[in-house]
Protein backbone atom coordinates (compact mmCIF):
# COMPACT_ATOMS: atom_id res chain seq x y z
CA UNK A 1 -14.97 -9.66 -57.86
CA UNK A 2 -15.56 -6.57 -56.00
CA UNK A 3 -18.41 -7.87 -53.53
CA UNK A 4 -15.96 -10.34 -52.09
CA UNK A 5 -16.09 -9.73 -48.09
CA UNK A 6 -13.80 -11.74 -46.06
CA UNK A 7 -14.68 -11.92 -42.12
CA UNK A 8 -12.30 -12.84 -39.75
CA UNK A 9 -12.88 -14.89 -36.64
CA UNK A 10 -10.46 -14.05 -33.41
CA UNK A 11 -10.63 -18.25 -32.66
CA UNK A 12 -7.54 -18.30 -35.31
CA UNK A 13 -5.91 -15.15 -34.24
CA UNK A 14 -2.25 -16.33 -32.74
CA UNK A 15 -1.87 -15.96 -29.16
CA UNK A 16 0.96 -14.45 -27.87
CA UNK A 17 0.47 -14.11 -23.90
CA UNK A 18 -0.54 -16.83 -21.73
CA UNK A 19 -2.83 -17.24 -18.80
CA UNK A 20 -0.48 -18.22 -16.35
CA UNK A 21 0.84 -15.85 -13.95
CA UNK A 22 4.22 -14.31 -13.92
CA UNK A 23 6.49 -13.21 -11.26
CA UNK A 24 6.16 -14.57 -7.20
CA UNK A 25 2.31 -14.81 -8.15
CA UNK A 26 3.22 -17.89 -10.44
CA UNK A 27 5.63 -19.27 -8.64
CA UNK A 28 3.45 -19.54 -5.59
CA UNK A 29 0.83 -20.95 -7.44
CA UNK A 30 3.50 -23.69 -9.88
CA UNK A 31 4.68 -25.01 -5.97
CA UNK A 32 1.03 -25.52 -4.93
CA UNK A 33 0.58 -23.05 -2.14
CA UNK A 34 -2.32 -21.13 -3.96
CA UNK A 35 -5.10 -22.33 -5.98
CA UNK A 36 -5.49 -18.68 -7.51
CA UNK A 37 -4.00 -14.90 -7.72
CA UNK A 38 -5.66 -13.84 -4.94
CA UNK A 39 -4.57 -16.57 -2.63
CA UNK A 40 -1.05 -16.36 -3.70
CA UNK A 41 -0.44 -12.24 -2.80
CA UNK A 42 -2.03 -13.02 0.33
CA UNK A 43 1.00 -15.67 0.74
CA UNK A 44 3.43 -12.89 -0.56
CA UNK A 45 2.16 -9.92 1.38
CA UNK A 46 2.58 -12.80 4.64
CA UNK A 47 6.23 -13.60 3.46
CA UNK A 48 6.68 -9.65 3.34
CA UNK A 49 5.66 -8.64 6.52
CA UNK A 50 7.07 -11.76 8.38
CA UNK A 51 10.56 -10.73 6.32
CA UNK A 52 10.22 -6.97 7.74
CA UNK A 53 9.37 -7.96 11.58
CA UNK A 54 12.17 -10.59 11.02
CA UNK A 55 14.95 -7.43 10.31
CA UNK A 56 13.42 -5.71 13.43
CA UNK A 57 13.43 -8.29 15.34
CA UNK A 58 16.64 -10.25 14.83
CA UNK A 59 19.30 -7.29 15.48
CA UNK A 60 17.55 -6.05 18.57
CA UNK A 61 17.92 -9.76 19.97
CA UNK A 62 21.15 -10.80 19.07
CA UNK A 63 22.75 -7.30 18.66
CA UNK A 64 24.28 -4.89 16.23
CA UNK A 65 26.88 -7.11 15.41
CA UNK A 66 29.70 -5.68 17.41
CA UNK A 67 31.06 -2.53 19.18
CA UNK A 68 31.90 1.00 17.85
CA UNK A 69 35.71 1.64 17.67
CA UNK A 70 37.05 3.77 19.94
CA UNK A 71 38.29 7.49 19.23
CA UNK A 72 41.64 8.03 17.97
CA UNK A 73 41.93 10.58 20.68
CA UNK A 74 41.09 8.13 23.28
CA UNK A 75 43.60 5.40 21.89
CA UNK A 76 46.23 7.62 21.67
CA UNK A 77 46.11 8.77 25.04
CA UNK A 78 45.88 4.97 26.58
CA UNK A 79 49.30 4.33 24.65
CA UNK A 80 50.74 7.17 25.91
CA UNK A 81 50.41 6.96 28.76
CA UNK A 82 53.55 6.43 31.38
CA UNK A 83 53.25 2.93 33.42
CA UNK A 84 54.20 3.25 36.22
């Protein structure tokens, strides 16, 4: 009994992770846009940099969104002011 050897084969070994890929990088390549990894952060890194120009861009087009309120000072002095 004590010359029994067992040898184990990784083929039967459970898998626990898969191949797909996780994250943006799967989701890219589950819609079809990218065949492989590489493809798809190219798509992402584009997506990224046309999202950063984007916030540049849009504000200094349309605006800031509104004027800066006047001083207190400033106010206080318009309301006080006699009409004549």
């Amino acid at each position: 009994m004590s010359d029994l050897e067992f040898e184990s084969d990784g083929e039967y070994a459970p898998r626990y992770g898969s191949d797909e890929p996780k994250g943006f990088t799967g989701l890219v390549m589950r819609w079809g846009l990218a065949k492989d990894k590489k493809t798809a952060g190219y798509i992402l890194l584009g997506v990224a940099i046309a999202a950063v120009l984007l916030a540049i861009i849009l504000p200094a087009v349309f605006g800031a969104g509104g004027r800066a309120p006047e001083p207190q000072a400033k106010v206080d002095a318009t309301m006080l002011r006699a009409r004549s």
